[in-house]
Structure formats: C-alpha cells, structure tokens
C-alpha atoms as a PDB file:
ATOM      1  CA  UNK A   1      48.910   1.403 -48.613  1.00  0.00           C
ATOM      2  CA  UNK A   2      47.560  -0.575 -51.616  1.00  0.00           C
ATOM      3  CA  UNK A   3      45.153   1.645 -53.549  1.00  0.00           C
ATOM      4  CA  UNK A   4      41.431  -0.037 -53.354  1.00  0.00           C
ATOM      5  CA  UNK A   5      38.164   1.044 -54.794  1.00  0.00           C
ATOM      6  CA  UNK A   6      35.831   1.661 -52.800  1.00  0.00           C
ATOM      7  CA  UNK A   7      33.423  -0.757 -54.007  1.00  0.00           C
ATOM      8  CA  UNK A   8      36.045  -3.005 -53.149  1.00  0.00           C
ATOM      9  CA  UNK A   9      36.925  -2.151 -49.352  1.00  0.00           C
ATOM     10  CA  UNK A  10      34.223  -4.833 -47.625  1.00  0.00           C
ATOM     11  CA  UNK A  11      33.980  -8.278 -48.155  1.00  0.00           C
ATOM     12  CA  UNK A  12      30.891  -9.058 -50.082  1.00  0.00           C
ATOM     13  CA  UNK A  13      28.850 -10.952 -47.760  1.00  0.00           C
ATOM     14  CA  UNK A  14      24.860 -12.026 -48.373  1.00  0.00           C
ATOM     15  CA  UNK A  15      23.488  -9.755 -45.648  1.00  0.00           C
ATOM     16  CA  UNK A  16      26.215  -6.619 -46.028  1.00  0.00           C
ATOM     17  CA  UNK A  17      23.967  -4.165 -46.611  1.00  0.00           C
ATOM     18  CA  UNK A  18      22.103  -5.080 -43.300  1.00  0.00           C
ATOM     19  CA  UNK A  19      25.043  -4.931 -40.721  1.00  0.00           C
ATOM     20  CA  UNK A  20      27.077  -1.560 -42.250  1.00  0.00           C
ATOM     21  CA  UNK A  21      27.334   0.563 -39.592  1.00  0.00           C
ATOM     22  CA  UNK A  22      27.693   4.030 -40.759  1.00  0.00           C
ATOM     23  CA  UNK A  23      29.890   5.768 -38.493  1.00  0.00           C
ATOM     24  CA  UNK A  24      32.482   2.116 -39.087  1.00  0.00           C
ATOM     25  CA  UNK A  25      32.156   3.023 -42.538  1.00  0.00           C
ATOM     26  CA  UNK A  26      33.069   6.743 -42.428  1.00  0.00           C
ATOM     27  CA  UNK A  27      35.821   5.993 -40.176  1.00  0.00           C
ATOM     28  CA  UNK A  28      37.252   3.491 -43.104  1.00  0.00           C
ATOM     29  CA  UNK A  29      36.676   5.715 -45.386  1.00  0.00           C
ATOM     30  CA  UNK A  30      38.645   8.559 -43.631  1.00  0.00           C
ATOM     31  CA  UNK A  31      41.527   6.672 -43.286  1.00  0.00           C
ATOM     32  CA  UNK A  32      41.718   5.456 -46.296  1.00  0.00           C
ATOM     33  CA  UNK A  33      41.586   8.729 -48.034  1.00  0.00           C
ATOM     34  CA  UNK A  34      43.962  10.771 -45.419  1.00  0.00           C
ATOM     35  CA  UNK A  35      41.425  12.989 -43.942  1.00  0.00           C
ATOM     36  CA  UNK A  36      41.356  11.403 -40.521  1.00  0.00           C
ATOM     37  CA  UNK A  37      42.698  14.571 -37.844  1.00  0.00           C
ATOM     38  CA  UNK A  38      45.621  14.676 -36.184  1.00  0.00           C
ATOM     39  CA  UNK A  39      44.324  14.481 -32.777  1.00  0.00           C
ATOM     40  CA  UNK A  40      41.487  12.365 -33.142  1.00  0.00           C
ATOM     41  CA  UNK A  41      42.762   9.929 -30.499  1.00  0.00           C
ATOM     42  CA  UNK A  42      42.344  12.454 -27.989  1.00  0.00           C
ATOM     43  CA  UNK A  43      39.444  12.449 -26.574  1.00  0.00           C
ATOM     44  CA  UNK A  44      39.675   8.483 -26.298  1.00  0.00           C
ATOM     45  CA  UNK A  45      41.146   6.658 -23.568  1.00  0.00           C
ATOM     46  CA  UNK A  46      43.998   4.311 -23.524  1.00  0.00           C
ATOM     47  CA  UNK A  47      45.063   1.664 -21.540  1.00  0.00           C
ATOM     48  CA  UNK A  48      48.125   2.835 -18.961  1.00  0.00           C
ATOM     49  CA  UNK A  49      51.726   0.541 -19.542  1.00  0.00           C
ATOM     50  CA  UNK A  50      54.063   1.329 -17.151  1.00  0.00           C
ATOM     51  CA  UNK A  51      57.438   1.711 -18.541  1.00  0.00           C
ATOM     52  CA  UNK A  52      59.144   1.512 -15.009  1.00  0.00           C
ATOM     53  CA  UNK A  53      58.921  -2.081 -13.315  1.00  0.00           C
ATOM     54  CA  UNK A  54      58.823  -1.809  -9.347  1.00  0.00           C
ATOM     55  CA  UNK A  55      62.095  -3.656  -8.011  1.00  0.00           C
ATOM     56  CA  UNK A  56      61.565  -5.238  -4.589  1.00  0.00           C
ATOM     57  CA  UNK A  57      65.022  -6.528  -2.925  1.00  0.00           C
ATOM     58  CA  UNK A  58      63.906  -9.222  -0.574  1.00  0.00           C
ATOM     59  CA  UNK A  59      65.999  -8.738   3.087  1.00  0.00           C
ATOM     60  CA  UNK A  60      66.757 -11.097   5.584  1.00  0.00           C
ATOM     61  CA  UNK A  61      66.847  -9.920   9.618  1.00  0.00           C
ATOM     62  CA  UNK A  62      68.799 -11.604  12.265  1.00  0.00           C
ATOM     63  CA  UNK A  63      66.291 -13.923  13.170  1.00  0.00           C
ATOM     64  CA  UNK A  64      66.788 -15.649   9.522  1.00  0.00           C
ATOM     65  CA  UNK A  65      63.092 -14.689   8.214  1.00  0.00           C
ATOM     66  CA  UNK A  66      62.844 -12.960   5.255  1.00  0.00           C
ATOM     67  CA  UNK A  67      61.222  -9.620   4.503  1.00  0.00           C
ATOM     68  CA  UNK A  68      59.701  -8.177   1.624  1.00  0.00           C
ATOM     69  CA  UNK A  69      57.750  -4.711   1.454  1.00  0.00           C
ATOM     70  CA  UNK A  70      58.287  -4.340   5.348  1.00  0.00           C
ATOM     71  CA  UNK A  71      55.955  -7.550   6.172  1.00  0.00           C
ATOM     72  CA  UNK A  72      57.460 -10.269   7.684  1.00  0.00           C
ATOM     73  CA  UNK A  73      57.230 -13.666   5.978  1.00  0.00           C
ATOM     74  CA  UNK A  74      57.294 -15.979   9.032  1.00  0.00           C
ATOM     75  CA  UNK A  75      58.252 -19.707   8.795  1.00  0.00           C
ATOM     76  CA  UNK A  76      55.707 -22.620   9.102  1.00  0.00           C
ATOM     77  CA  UNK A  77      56.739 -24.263  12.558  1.00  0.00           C
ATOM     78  CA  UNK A  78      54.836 -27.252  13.025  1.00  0.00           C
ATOM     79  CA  UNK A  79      53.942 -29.533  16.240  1.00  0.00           C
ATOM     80  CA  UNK A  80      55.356 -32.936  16.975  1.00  0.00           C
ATOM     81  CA  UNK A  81      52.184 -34.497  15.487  1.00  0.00           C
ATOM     82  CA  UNK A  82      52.210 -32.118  12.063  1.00  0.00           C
ATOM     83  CA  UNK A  83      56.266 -33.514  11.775  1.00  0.00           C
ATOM     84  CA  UNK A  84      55.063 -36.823  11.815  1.00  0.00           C
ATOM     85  CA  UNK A  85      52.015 -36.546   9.673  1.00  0.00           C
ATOM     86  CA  UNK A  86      54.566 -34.946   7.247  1.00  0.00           C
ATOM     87  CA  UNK A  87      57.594 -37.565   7.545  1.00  0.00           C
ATOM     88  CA  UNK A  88      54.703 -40.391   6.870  1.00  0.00           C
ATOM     89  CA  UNK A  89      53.686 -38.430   4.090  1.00  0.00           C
ATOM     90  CA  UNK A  90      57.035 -37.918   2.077  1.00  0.00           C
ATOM     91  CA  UNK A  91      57.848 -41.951   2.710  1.00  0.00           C
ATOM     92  CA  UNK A  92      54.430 -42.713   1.359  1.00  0.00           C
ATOM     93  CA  UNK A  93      55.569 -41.019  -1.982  1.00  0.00           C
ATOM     94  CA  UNK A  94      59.005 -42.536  -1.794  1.00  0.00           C
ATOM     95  CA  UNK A  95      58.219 -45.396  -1.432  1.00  0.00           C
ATOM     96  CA  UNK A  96      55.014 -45.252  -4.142  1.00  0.00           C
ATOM     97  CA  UNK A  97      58.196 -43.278  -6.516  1.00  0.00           C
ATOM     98  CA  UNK A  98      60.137 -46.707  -5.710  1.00  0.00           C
ATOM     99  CA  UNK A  99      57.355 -49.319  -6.166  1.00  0.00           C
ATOM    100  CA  UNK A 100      56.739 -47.229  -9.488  1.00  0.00           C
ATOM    101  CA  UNK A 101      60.700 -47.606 -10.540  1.00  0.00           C
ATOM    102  CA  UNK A 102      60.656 -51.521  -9.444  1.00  0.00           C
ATOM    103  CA  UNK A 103      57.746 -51.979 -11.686  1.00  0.00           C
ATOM    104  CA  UNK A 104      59.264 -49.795 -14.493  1.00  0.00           C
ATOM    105  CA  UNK A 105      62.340 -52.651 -14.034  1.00  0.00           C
ATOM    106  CA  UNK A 106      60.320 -55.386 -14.278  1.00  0.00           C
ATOM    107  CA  UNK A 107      58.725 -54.248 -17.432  1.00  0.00           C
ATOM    108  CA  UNK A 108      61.955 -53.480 -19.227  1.00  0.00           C
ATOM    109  CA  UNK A 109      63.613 -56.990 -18.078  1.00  0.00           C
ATOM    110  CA  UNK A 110      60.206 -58.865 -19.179  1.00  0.00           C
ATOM    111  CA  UNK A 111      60.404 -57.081 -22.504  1.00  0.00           C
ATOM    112  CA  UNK A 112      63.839 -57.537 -22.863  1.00  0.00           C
ATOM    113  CA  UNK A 113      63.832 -61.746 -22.007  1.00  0.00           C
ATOM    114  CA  UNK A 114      60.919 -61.933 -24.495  1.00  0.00           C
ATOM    115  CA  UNK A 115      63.599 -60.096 -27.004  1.00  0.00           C
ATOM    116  CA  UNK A 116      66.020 -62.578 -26.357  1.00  0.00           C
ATOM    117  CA  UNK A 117      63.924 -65.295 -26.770  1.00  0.00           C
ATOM    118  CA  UNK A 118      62.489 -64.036 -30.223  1.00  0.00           C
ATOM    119  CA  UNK A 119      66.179 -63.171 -31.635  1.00  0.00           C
ATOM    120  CA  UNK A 120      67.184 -66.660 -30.493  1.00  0.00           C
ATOM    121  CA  UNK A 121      63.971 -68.163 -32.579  1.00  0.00           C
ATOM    122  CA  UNK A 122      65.172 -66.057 -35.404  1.00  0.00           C
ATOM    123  CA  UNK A 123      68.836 -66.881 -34.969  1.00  0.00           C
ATOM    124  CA  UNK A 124      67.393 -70.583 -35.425  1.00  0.00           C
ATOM    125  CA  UNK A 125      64.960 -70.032 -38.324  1.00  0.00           C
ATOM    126  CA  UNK A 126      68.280 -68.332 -39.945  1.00  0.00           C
ATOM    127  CA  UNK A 127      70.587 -71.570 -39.894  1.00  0.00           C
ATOM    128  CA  UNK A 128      67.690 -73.425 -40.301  1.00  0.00           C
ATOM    129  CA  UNK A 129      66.844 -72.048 -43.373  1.00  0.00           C
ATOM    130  CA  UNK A 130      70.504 -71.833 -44.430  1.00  0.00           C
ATOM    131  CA  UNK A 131      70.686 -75.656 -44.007  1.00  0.00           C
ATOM    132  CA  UNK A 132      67.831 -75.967 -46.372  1.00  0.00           C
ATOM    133  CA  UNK A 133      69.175 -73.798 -48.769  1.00  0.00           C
ATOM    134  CA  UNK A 134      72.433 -76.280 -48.793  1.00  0.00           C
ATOM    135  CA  UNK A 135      70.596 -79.118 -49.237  1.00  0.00           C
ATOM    136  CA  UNK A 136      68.557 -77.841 -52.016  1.00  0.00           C
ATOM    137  CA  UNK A 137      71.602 -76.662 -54.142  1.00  0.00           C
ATOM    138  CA  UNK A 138      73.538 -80.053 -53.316  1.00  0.00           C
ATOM    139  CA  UNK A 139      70.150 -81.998 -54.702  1.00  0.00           C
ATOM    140  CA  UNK A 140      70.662 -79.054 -57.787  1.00  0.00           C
ATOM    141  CA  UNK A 141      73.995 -79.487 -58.172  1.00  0.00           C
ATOM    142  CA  UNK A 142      73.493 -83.688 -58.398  1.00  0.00           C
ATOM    143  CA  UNK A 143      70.645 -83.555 -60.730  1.00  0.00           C
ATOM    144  CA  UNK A 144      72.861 -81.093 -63.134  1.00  0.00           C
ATOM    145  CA  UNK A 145      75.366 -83.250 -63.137  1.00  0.00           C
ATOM    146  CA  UNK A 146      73.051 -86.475 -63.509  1.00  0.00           C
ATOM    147  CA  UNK A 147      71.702 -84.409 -66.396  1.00  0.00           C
ATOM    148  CA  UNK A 148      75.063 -83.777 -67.914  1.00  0.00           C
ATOM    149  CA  UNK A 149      76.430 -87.021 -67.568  1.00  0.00           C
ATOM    150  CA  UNK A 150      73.639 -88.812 -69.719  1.00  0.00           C
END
C-alpha cells in the first residue's frame, strides 16, 4: 500500500466537510493503519455463489418427445388451417428474401454499367489527351528546328 497522509486520503472537494460521514471515515482510517479486526466481516452478509452448477441431461422417450426435469416437452401439432397459415407465411418471406436479392442484383449491375461507361470516358479522355500531347511536341519540335535553322 502506498503510504498517504492523512490530510491527503479524500479528494478535496468544495463542500467536503459537509458530506464526511464519520463512521466512512473511521472505517478508512482503520484500514489504512492495520487496525481493522480479523473477523469484522462476520456479522455482515454476503451474497451466496454456488460453486456446483446443476447438470440437467435432456432424455428422449419412445414416443420421440423430449424430457427434461421429469416434464414432458410436447410438440406443437397444428390443424390443417395453422399448416397453411404457416406454409403462406414462410413463402411470403422467401419470396420478400428473393425480391430483396433481385433488387440487390440490379443495383450491383446498374452500378457496375455506369462503371463501365465512366472507365470507357476515361479510356477516351486518355488517348485523347495523348493525341494532344503529340501534336503539341510535333508543333515544338518544328518551331525548334525553324528556330535553329535561321
């Protein structure tokens, strides 16, 4: 423990001396100077952790149900109208999942035409520029040698 004055042990805030608590105070002090009992704790209740974790082993009977703790966990049987409520459902989300995926497709191949067409427009900027560049070292390279040659 790092040795601390006592003056030092609080933080020094405006209203301090208002909100010590005395008995909070004596406790610090107590610990900090070693004279806190052995057994203190005692009296004072604690919260109960139990070191042994319950394992439950899940059976199944003949009938293909499953048991756990002795109660029987039955399985959902459903009319011929529940069946078909249910198969409408689960097509209504495939077929949202698929609409989803076809508009996910048409996204990508929009974004990837309008791609194309901006690397072609730079592919044509590029050898158009390049073509300038020619021509202005070919005018260069004639007025040099106009230069030269008076």
């Amino acid at each position: 423990m790092i040795p601390v004055t006592e003056e030092n042990m609080y933080p020094q805030w405006s209203n301090a001396e208002e909100d010590k608590d005395p008995a909070l105070d004596n406790l610090i002090k107590d610990i900090i100077h070693n004279r806190l009992a052995l057994d203190a704790w005692k009296g004072v209740l604690a919260f109960g952790v139990s070191k042994n974790k319950r394992k439950v082993k899940a059976t199944v009977d003949e009938e293909g149900s499953i048991t756990r703790k002795g109660k029987k966990i039955k399985k959902a049987e459903f009319s011929g109208e529940e069946r078909v409520k249910i198969q409408k459902e689960d097509e209504k989300i495939v077929s949202e999942d698929i609409q989803v995926d076809k508009d996910d497709k048409k996204g990508f191949s929009d974004i990837l035409l309008m791609m194309e067409k901006m690397n072609g427009s730079i592919v044509d900027k590029g050898k158009n520029l390049s073509s300038r560049i020619d021509d202005l070292e070919n005018t260069f390279d004639s007025r040099i040698v106009a230069i030269k040659s008076r």
